[in-house]
N, C-alpha and C. Protein backbone atom coordinates (compact mmCIF):
# COMPACT_ATOMS: atom_id res chain seq x y z
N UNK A 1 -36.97 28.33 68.37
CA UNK A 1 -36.32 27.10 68.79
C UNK A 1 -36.12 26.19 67.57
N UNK A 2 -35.04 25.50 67.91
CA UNK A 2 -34.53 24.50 66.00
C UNK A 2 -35.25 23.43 66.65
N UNK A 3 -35.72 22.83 65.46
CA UNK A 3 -36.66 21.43 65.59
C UNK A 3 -35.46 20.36 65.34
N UNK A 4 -35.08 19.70 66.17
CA UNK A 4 -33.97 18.96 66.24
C UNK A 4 -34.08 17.58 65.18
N UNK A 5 -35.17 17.13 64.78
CA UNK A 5 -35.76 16.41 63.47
C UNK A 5 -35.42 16.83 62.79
N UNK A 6 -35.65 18.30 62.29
CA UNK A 6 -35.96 19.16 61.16
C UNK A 6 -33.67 19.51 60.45
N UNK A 7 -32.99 19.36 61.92
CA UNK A 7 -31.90 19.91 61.65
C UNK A 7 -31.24 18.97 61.71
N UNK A 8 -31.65 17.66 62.26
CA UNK A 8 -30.96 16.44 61.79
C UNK A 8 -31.10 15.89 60.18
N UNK A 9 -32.25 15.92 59.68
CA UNK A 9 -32.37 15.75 58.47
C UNK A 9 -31.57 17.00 57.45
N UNK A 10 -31.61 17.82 57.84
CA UNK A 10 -31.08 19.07 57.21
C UNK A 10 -29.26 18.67 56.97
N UNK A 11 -28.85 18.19 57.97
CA UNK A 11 -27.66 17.75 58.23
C UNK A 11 -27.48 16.50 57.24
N UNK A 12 -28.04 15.60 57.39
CA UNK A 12 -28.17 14.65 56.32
C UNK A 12 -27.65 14.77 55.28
N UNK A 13 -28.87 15.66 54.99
CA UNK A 13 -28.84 15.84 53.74
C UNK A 13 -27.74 16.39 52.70
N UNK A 14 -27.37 17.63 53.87
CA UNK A 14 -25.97 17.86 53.47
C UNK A 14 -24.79 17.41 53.31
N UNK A 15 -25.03 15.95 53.97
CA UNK A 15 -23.74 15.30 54.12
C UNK A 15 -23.60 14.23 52.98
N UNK A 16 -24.71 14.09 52.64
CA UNK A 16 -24.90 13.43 51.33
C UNK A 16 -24.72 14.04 50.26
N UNK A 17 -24.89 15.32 50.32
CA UNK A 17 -25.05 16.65 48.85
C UNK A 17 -23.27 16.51 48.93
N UNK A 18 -22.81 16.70 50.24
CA UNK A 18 -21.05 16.31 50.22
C UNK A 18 -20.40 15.43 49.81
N UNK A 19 -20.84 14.39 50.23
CA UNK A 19 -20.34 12.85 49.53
C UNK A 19 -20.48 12.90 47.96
N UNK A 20 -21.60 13.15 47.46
CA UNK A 20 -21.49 13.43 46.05
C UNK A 20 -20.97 14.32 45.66
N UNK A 21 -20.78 14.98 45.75
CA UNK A 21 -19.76 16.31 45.46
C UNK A 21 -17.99 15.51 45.26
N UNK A 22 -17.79 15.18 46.69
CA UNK A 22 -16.74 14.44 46.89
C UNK A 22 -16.57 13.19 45.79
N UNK A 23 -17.37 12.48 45.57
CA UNK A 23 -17.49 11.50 44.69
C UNK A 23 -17.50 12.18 42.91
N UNK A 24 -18.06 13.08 43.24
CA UNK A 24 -17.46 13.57 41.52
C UNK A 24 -16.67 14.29 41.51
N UNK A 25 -16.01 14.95 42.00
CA UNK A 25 -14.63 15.47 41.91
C UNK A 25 -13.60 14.08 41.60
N UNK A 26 -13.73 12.81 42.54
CA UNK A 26 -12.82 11.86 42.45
C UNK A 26 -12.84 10.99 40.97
N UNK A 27 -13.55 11.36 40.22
CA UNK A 27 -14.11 10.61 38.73
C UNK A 27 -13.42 11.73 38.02
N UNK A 28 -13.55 13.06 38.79
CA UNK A 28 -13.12 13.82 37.47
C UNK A 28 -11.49 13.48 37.63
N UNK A 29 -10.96 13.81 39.11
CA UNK A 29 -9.67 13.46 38.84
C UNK A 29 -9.27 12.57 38.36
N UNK A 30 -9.63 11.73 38.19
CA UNK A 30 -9.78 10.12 37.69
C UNK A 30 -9.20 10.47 36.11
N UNK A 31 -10.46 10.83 35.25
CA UNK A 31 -10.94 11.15 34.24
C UNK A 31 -9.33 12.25 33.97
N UNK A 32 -8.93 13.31 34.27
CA UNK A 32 -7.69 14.10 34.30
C UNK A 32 -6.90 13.72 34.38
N UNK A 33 -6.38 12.46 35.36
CA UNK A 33 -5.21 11.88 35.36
C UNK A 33 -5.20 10.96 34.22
N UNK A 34 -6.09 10.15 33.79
CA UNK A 34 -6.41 9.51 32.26
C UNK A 34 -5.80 10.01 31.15
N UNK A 35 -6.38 11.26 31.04
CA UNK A 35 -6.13 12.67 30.01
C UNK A 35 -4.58 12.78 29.79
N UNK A 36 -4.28 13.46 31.13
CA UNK A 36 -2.80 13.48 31.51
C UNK A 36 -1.51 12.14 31.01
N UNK A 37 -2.05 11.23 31.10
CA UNK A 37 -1.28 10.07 30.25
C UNK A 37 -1.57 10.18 29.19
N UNK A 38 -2.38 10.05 28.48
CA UNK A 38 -2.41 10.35 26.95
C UNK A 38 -1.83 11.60 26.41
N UNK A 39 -1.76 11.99 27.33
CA UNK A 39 -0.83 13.55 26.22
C UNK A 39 -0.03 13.47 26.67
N UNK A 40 0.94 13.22 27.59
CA UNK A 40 2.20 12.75 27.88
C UNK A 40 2.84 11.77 26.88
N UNK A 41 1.74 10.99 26.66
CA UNK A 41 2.02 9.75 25.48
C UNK A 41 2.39 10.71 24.61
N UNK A 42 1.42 11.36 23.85
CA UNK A 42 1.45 11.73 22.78
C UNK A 42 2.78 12.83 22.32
N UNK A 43 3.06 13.73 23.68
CA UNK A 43 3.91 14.41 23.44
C UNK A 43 5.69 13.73 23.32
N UNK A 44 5.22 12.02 24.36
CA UNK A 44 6.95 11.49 23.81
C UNK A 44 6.88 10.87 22.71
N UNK A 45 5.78 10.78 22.45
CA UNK A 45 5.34 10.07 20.70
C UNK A 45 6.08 11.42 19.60
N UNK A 46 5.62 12.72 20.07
CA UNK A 46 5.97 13.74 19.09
C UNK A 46 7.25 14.20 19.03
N UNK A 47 7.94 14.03 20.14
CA UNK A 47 9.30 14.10 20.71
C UNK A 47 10.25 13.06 19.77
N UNK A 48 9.97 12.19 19.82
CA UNK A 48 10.29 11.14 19.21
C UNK A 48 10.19 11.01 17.69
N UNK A 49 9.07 11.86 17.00
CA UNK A 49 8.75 11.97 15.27
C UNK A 49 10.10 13.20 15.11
N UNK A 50 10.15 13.93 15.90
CA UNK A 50 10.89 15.51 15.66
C UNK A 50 11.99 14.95 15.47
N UNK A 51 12.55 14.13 16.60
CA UNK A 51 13.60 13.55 16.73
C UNK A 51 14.16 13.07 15.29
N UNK A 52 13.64 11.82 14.76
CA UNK A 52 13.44 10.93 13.95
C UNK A 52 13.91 11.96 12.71
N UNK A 53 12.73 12.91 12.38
CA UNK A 53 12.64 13.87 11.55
C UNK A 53 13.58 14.94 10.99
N UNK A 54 14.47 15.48 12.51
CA UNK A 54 16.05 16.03 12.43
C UNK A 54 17.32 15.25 11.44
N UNK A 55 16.67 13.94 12.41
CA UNK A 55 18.03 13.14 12.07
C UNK A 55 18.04 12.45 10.07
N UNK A 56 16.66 12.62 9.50
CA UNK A 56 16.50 12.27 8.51
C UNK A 56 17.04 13.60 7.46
N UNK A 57 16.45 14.81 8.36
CA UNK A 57 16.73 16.06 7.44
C UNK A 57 18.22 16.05 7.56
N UNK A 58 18.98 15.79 8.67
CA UNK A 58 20.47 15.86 8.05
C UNK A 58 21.04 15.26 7.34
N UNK A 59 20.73 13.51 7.40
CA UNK A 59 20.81 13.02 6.30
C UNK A 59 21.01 13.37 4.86
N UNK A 60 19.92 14.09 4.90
CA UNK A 60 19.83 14.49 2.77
C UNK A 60 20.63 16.00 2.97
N UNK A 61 20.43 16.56 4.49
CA UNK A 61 21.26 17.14 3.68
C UNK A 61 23.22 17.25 3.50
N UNK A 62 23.33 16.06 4.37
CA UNK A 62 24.90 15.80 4.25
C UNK A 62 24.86 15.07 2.50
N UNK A 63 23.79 13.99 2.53
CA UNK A 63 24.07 13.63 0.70
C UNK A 63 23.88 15.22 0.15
N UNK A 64 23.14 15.89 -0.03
CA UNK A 64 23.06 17.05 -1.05
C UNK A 64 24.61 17.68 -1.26
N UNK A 65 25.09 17.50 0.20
CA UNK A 65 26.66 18.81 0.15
C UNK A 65 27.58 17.56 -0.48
N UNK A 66 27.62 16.34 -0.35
CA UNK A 66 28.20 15.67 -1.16
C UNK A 66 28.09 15.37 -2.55
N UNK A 67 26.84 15.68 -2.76
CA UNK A 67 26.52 15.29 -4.23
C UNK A 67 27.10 16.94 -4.70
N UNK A 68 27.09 17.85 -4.08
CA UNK A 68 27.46 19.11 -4.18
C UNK A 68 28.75 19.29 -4.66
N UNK A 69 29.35 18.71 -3.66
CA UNK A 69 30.93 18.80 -3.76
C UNK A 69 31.30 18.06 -5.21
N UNK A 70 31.02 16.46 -5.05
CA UNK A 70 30.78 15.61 -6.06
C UNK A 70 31.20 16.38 -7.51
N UNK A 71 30.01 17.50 -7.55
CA UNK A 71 29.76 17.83 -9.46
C UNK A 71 30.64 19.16 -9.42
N UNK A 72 31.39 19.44 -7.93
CA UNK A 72 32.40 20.66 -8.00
C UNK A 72 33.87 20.10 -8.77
N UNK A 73 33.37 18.83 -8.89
CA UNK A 73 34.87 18.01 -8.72
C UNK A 73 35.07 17.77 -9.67
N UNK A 74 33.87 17.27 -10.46
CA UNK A 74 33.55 16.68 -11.76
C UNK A 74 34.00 17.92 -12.67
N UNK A 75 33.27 19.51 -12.34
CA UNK A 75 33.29 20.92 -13.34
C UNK A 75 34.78 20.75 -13.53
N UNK A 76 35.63 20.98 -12.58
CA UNK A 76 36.99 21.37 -12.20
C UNK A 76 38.00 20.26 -12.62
């Protein structure tokens, strides 16, 4: 026979071992969704250097084909 004390507390207890359970999962998601913005940051931050970085490398190299042309002009 179940000792109805014995399986109420048993119950308890478990429901508490649940709640905490429940309660740290919600910190971690917490904690992940945190995470998740910062590297989102970081990746339109990097998005943004590449970007930056393209547009500089064409730069020199449209001056180079001009300075190129430039001393073709000068030989000739």
């Amino acid at each position: 026979m179940v000792n109805p004390k014995a399986f109420g507390e048993n119950a308890s207890q478990k429901i508490l071992e649940l709640e905490a359970q429940i309660q740290a999962m919600r910190e971690a998601e917490e904690t992940l969704n945190l995470e998740l913005k910062e590297v989102e940051a970081s990746v339109k931050a990097a998005e943004t250097k590449g970007s930056d970085l393209e547009q500089q490398l064409s730069e020199i190299e449209n001056k180079l084909v001009a300075s190129s042309e430039q001393k073709m002009k000068t030989i000739n």
